[in-house]
N, C-alpha and C. Protein backbone atom coordinates (compact mmCIF):
# COMPACT_ATOMS: atom_id res chain seq x y z
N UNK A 1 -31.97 -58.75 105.02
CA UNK A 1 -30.91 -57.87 104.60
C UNK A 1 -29.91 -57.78 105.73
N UNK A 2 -28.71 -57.94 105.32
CA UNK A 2 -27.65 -57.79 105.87
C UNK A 2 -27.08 -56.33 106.17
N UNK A 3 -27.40 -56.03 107.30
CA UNK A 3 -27.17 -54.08 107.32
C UNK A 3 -26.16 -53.53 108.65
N UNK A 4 -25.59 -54.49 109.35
CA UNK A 4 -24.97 -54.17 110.30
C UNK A 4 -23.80 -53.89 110.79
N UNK A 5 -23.18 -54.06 109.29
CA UNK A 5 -21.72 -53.62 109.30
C UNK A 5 -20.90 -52.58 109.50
N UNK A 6 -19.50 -52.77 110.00
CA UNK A 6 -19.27 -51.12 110.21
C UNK A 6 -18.57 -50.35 109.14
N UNK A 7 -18.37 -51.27 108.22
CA UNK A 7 -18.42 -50.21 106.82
C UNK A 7 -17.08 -49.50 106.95
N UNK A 8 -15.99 -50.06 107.79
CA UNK A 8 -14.56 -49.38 108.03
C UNK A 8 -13.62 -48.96 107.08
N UNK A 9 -13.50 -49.64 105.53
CA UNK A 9 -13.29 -49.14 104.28
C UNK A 9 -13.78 -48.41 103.38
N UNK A 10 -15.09 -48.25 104.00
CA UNK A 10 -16.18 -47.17 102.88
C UNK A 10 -16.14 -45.60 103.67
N UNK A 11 -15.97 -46.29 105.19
CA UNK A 11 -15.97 -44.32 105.61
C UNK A 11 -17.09 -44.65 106.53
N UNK A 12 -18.36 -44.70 105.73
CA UNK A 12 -19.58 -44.23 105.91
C UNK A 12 -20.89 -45.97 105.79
N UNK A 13 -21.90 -45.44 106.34
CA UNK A 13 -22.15 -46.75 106.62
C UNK A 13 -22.95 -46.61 104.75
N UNK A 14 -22.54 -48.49 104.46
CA UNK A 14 -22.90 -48.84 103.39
C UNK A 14 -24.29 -48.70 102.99
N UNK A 15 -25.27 -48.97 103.85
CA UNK A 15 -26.66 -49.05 103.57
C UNK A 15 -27.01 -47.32 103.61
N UNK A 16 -26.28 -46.72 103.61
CA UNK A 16 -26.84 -45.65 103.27
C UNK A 16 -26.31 -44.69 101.78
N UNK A 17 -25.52 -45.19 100.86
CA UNK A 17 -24.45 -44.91 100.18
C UNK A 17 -25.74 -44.88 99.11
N UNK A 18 -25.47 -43.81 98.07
CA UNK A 18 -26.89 -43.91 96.96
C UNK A 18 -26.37 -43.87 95.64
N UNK A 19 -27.31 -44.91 95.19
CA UNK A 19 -27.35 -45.66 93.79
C UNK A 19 -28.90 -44.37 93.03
N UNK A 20 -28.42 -44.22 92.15
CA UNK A 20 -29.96 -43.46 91.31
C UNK A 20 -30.52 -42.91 92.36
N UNK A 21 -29.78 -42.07 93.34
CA UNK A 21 -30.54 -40.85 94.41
C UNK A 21 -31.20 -41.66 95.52
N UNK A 22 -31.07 -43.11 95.74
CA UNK A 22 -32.33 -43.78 96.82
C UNK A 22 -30.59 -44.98 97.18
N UNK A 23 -30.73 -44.94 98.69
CA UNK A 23 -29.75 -45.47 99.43
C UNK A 23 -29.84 -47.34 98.86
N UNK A 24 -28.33 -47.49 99.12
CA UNK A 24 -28.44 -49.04 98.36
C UNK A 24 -29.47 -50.40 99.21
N UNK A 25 -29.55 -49.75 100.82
CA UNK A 25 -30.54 -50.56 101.45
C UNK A 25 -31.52 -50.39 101.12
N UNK A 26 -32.12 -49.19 100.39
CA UNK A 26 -33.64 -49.06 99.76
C UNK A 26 -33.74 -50.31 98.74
N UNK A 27 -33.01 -49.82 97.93
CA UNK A 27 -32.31 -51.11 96.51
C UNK A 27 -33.04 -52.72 96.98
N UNK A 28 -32.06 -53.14 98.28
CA UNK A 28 -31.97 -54.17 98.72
C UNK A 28 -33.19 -55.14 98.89
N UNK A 29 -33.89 -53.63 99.85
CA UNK A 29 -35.52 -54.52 100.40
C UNK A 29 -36.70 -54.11 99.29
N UNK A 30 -36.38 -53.37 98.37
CA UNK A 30 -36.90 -53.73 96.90
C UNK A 30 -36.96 -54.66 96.50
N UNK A 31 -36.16 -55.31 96.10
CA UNK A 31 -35.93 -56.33 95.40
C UNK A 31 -36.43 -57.46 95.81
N UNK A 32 -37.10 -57.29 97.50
CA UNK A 32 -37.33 -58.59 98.24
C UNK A 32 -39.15 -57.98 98.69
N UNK A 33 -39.70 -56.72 97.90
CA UNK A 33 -40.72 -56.38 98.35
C UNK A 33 -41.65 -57.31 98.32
N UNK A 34 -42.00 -58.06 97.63
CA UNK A 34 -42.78 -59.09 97.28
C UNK A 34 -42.62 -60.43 98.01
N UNK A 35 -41.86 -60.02 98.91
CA UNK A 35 -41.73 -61.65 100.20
C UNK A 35 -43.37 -61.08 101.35
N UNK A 36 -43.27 -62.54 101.97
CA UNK A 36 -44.14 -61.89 102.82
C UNK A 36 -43.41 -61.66 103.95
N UNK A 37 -42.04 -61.45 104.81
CA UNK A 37 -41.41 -60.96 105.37
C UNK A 37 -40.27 -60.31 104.98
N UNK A 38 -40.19 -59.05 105.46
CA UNK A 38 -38.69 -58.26 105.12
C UNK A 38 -38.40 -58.02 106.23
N UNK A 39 -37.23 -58.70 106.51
CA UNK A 39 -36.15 -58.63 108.06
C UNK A 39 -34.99 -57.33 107.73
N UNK A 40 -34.56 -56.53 108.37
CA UNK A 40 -33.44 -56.06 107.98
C UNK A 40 -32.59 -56.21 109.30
N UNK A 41 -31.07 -56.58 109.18
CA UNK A 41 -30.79 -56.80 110.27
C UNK A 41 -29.50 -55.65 110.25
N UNK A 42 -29.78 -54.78 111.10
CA UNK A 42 -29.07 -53.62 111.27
C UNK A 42 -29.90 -52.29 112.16
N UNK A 43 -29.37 -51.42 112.59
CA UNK A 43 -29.38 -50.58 113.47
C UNK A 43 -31.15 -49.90 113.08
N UNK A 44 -31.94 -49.60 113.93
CA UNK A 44 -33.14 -48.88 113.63
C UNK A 44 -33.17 -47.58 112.85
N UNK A 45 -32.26 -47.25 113.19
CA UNK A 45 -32.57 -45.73 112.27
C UNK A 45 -32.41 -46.18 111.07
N UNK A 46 -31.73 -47.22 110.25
CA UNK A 46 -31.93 -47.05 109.00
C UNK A 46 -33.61 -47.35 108.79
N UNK A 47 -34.54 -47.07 109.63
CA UNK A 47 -35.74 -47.51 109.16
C UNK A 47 -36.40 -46.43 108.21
N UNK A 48 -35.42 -45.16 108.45
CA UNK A 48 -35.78 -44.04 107.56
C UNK A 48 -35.38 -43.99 105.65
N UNK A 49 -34.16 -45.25 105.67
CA UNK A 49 -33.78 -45.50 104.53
C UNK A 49 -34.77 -46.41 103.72
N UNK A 50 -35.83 -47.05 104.14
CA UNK A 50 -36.30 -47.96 103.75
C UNK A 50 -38.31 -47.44 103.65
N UNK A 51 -38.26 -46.33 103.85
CA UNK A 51 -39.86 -45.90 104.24
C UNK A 51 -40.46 -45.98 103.43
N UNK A 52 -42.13 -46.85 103.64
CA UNK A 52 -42.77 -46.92 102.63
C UNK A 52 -43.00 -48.94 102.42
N UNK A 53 -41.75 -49.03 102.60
CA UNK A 53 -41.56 -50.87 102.65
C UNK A 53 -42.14 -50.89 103.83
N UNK A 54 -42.61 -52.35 104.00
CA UNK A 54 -43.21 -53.06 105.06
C UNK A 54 -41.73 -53.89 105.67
N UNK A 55 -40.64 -53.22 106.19
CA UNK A 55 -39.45 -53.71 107.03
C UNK A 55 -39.35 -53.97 107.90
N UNK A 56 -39.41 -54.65 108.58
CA UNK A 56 -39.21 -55.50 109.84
C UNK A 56 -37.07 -55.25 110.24
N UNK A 57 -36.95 -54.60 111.37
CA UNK A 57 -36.00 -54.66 112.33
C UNK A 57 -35.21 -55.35 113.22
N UNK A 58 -34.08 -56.01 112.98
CA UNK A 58 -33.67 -56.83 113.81
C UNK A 58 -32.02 -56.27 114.10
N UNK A 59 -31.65 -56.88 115.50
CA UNK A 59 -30.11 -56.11 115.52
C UNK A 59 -29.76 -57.53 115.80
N UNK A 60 -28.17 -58.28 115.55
CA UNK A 60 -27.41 -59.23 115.63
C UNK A 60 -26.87 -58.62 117.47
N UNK A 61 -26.86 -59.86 118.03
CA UNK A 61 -25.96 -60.17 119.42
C UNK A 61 -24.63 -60.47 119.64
N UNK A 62 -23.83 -59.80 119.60
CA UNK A 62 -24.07 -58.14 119.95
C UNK A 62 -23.66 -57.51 118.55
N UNK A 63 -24.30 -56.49 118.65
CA UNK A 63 -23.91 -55.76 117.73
C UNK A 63 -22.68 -55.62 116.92
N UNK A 64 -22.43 -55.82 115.60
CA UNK A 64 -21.10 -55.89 114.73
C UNK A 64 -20.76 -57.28 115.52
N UNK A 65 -21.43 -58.44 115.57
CA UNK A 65 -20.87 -59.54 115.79
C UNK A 65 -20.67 -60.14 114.72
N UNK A 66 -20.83 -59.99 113.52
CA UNK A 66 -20.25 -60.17 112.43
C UNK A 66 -21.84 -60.87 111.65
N UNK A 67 -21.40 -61.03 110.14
CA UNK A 67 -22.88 -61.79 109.08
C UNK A 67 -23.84 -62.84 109.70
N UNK A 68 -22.75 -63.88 110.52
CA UNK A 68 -23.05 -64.94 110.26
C UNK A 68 -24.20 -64.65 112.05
N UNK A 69 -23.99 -64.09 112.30
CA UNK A 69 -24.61 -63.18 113.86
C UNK A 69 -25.88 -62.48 113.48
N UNK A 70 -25.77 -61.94 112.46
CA UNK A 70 -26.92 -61.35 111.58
C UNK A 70 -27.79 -61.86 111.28
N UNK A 71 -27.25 -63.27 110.39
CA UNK A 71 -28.33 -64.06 110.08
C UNK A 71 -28.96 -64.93 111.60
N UNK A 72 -28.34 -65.45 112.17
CA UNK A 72 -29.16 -65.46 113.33
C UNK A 72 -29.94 -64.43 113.37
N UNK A 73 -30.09 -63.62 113.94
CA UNK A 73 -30.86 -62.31 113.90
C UNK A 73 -31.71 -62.45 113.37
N UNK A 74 -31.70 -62.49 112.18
CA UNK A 74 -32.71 -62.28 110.87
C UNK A 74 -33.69 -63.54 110.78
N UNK A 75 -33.50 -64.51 111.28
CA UNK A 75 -33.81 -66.25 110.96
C UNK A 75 -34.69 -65.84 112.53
N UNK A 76 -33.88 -65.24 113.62
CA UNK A 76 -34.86 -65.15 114.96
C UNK A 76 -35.63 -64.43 114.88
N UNK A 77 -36.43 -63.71 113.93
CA UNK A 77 -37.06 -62.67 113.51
C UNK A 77 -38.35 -63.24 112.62
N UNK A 78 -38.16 -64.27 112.08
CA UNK A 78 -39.11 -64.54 111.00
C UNK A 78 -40.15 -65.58 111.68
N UNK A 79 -40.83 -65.72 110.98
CA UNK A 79 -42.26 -66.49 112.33
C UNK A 79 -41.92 -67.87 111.41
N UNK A 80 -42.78 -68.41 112.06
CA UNK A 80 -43.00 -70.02 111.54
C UNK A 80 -43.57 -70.11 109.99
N UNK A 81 -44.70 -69.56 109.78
CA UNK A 81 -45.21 -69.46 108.64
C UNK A 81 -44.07 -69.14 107.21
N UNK A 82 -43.04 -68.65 107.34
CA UNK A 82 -42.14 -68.30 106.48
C UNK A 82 -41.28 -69.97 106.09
N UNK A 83 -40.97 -69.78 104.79
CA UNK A 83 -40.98 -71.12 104.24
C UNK A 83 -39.11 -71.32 103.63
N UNK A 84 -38.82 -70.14 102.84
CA UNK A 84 -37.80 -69.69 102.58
C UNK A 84 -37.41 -68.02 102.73
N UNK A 85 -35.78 -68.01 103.02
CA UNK A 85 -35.05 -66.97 103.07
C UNK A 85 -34.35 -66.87 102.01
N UNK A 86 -34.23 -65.22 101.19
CA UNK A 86 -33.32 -64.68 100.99
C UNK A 86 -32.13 -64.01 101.46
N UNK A 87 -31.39 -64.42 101.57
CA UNK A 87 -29.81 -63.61 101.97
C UNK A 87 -29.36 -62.35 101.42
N UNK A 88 -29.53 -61.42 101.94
CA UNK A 88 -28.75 -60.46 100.78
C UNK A 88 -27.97 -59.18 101.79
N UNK A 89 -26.72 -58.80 101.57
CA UNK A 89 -25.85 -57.84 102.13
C UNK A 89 -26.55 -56.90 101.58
N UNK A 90 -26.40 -55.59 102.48
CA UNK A 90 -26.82 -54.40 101.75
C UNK A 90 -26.09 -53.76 100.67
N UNK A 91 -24.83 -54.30 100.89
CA UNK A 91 -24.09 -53.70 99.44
C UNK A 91 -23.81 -54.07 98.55
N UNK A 92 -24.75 -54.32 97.56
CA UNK A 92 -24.92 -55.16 96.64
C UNK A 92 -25.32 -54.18 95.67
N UNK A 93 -24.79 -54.36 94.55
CA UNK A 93 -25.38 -53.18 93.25
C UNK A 93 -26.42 -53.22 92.53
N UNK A 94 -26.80 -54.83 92.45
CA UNK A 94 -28.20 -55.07 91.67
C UNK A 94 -28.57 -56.00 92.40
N UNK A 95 -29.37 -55.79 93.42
CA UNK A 95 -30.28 -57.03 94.30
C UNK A 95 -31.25 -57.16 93.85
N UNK A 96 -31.75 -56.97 92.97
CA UNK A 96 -32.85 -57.37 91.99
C UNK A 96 -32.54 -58.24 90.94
N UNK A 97 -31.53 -58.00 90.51
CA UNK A 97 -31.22 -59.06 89.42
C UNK A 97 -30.72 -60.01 89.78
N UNK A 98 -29.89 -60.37 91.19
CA UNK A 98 -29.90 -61.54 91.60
C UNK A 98 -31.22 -62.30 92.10
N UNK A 99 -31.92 -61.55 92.78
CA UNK A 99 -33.28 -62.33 92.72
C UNK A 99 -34.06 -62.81 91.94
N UNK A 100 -33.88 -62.27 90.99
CA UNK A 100 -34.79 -62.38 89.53
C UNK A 100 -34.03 -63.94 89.27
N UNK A 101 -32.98 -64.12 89.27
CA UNK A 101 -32.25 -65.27 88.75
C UNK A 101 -32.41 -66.14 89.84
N UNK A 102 -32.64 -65.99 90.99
CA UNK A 102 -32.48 -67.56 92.38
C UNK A 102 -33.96 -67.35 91.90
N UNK A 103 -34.88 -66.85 91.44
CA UNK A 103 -36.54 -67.11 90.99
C UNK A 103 -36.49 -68.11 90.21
N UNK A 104 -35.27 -68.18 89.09
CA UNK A 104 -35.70 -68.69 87.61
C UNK A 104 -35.02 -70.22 88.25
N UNK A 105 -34.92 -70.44 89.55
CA UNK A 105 -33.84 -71.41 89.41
C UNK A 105 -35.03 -72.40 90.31
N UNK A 106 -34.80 -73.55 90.12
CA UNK A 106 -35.66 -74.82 91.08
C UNK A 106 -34.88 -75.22 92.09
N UNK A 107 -35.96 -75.62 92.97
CA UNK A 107 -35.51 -76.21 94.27
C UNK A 107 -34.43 -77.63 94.18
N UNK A 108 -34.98 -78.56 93.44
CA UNK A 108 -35.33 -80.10 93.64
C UNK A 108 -35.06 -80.38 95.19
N UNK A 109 -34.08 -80.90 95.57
CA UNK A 109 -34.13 -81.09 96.69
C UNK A 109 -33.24 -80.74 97.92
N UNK A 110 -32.51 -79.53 97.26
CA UNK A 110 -31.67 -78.44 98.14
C UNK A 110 -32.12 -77.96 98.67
N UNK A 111 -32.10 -77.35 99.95
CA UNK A 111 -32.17 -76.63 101.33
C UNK A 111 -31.49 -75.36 100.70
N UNK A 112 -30.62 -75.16 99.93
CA UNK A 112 -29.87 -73.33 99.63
C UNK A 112 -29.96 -73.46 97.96
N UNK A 113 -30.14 -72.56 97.53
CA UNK A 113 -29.81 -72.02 96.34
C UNK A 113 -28.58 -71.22 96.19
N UNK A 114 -27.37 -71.78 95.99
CA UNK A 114 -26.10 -70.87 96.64
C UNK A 114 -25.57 -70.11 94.71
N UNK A 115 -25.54 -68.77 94.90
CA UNK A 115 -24.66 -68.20 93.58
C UNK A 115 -23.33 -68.54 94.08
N UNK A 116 -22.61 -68.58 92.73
CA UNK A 116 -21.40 -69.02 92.06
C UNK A 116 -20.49 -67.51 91.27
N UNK A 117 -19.57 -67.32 92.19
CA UNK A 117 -18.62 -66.49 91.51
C UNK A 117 -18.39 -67.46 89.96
N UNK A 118 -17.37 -66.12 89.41
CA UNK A 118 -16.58 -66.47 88.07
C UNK A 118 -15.63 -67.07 88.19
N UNK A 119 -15.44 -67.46 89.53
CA UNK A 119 -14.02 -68.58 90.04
C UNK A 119 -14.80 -70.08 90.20
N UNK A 120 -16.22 -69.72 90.53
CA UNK A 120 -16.72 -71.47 90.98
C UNK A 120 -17.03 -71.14 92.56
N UNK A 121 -16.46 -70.27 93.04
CA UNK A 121 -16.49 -69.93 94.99
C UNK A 121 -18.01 -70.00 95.04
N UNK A 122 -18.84 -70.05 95.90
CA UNK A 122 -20.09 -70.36 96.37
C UNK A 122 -19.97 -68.92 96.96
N UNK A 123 -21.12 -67.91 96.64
CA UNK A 123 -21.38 -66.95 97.66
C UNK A 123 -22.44 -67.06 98.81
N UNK A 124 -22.07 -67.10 99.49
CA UNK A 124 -22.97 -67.48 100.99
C UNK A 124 -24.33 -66.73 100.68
N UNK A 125 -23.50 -65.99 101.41
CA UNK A 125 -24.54 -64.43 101.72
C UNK A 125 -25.21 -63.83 100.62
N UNK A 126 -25.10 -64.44 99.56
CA UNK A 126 -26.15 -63.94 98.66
C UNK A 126 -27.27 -65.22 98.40
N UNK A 127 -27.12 -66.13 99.39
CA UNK A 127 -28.06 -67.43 98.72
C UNK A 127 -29.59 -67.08 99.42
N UNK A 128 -30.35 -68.23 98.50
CA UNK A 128 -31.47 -68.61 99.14
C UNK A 128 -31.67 -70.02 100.22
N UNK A 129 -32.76 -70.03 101.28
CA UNK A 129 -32.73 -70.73 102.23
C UNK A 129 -33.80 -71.34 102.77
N UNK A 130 -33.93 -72.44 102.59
CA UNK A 130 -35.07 -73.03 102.99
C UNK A 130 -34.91 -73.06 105.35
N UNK A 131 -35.57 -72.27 105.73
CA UNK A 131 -35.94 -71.41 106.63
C UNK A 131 -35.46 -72.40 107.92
N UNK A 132 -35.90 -73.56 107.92
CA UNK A 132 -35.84 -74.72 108.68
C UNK A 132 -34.14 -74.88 108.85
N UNK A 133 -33.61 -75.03 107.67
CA UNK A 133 -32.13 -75.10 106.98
C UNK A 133 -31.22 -73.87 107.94
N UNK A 134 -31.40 -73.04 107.88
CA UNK A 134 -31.45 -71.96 108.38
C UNK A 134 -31.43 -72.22 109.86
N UNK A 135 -32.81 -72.33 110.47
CA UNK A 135 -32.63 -72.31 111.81
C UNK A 135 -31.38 -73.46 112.61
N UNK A 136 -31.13 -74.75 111.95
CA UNK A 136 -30.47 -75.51 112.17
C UNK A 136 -29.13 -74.91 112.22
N UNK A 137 -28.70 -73.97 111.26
CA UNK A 137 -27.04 -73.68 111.31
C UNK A 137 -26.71 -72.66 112.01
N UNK A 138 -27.75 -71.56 112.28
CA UNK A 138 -27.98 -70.55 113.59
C UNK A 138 -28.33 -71.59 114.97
N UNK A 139 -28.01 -72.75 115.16
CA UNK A 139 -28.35 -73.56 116.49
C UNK A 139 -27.58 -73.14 117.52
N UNK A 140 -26.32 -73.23 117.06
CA UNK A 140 -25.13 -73.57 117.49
C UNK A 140 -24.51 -71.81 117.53
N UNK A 141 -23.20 -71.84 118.27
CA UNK A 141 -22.59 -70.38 118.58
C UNK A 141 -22.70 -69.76 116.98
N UNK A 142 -22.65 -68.61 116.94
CA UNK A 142 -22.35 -67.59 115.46
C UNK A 142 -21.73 -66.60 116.00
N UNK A 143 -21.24 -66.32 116.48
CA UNK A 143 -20.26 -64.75 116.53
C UNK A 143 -18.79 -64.65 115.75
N UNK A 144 -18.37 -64.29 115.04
CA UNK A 144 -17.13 -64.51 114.56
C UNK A 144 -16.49 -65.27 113.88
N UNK A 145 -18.43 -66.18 113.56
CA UNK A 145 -18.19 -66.90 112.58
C UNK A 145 -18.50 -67.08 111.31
N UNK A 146 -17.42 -67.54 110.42
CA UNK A 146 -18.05 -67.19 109.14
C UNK A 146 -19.02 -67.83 108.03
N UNK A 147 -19.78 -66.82 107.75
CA UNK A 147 -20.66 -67.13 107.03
C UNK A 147 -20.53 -68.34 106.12
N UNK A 148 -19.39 -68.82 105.42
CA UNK A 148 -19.02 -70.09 104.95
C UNK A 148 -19.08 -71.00 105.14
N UNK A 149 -18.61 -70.65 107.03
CA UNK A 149 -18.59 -71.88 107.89
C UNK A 149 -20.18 -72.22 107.93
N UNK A 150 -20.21 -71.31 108.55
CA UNK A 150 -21.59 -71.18 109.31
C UNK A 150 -22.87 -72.29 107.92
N UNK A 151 -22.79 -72.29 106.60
CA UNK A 151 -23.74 -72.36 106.26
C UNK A 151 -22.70 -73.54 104.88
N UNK A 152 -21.72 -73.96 104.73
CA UNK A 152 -21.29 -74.97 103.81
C UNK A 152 -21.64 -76.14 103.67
N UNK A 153 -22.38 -76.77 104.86
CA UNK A 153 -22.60 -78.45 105.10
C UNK A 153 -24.09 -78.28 104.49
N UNK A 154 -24.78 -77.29 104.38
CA UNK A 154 -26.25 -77.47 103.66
C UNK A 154 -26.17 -78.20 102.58
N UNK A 155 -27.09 -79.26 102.08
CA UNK A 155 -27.38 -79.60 100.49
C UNK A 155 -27.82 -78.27 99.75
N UNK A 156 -27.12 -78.11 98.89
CA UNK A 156 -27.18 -77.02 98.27
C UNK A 156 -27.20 -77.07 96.35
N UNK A 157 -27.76 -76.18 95.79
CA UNK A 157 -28.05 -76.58 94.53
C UNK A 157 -26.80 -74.76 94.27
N UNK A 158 -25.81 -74.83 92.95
CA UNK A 158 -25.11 -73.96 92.96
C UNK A 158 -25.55 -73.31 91.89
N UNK A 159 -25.11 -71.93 91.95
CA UNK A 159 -26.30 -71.45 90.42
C UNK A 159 -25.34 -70.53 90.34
N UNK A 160 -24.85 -70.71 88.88
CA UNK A 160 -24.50 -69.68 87.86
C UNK A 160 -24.62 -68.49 87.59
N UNK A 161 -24.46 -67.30 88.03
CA UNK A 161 -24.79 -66.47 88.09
C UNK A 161 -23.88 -65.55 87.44
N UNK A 162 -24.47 -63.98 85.70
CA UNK A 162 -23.41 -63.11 85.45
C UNK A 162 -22.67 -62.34 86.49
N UNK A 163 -21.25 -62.47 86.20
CA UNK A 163 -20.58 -61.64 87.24
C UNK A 163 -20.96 -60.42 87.95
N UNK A 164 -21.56 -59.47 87.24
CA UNK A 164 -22.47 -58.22 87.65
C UNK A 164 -23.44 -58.52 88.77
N UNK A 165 -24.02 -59.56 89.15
CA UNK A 165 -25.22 -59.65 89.78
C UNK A 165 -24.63 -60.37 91.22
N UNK A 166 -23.28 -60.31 91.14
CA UNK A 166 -22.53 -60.16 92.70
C UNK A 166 -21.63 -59.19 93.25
N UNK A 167 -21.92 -58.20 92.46
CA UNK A 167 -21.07 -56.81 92.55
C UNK A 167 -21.46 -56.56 94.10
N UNK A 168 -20.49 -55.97 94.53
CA UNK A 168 -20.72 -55.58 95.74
C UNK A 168 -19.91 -54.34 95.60
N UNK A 169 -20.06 -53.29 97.13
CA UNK A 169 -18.93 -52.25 97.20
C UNK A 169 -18.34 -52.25 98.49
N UNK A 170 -16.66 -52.46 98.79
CA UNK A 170 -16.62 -52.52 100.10
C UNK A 170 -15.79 -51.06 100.36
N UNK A 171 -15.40 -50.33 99.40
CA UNK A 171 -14.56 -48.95 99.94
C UNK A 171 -14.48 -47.96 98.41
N UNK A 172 -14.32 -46.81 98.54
CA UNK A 172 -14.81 -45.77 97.78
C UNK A 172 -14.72 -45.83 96.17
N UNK A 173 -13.71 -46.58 96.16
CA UNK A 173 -12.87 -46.64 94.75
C UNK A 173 -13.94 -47.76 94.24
N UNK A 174 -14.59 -48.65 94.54
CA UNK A 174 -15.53 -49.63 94.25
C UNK A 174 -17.09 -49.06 94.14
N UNK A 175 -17.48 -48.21 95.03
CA UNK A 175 -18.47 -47.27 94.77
C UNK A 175 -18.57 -46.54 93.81
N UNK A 176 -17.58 -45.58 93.52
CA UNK A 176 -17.36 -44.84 92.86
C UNK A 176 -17.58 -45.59 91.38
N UNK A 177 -16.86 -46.54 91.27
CA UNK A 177 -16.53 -47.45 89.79
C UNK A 177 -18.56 -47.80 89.36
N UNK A 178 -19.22 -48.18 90.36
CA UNK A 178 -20.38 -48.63 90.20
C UNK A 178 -21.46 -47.21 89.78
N UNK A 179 -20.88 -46.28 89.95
CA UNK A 179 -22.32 -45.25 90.02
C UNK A 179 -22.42 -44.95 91.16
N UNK A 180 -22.01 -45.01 92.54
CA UNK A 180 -22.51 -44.89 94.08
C UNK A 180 -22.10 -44.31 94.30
N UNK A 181 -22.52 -43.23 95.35
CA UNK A 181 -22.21 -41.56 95.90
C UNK A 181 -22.17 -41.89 97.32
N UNK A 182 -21.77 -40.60 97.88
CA UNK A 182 -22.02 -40.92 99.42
C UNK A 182 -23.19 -40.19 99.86
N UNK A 183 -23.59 -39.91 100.75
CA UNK A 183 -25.00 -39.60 101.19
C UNK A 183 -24.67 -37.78 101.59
């Protein structure tokens, strides 16, 4: 989970913003309860948003160095035994139903499972990642860089995905529209 943002259009930090009374980072590492690692990469105290999950803590170098800094983070966090990654921002409205769908989808012989806006755009940060794949594109510098960059040259399989299941919220009027409160 992607949690380290500073949330400068919302006010307030995103992973704490609540969907059905339980913060949208709760949402997030739900949806991924059933991995055998949950990384969250963002500040420790949200460890209180997440209690009860088996969450694992990681902060990006340096801090607010942007996604693609994160996922480093998150990729330097996971042990060897881990096979594939999920990607997921914390502000996401249904991170379950995008998972449910990179489930229904096959590998063959892609390294990412990348969702597909309603334009055709590839969403990064919501893909899946074969872990290895991963460590290779975190090799090299990540600060300031973008997640696009950072992760476009993968063989990648693109998946279709309903528009709803890349909802995101980046500032109040988008919260608000979704059901999301502030804390």
């Amino acid at each position: 989970m992607i949690a380290g943002g500073l949330s400068r259009r919302m006010g307030a930090d995103k992973a704490t913003l609540l969907l059905d009374g339980r913060p949208l980072l709760w949402h997030a590492v739900r949806a991924c309860a059933g991995s055998r690692a949950v990384v969250v990469v963002g500040p420790a105290r949200f460890a209180a948003l997440v209690e009860g999950f088996d969450a694992h803590f990681a902060r990006e170098d340096p801090p607010g160095g942007g996604p693609a800094a994160g996922i480093a983070a998150g990729v330097a966090a996971l042990g060897e035994d881990t096979e594939t990654v999920q990607l997921l921002p914390c502000d996401l409205v249904d991170p379950a139903g995008l998972v449910r769908r990179l489930d229904e989808t096959a590998w063959s012989e892609a390294q990412a499972l990348v969702p597909v806006d309603e334009q055709g755009w590839p969403q990064f940060l919501y893909g899946r990642y074969r872990l290895a794949a991963l460590r290779d594109a975190v090799a090299g510098p990540v600060r300031d860089v973008s997640v696009r960059r950072l992760l476009r040259d993968l063989p990648r399989r693109e998946v279709e995905v309903p528009t709803g299941l890349l909802r995101d919220v980046d500032d109040p009027g988008q919260a608000a529209e979704a059901g999301i409160t502030l804390p």
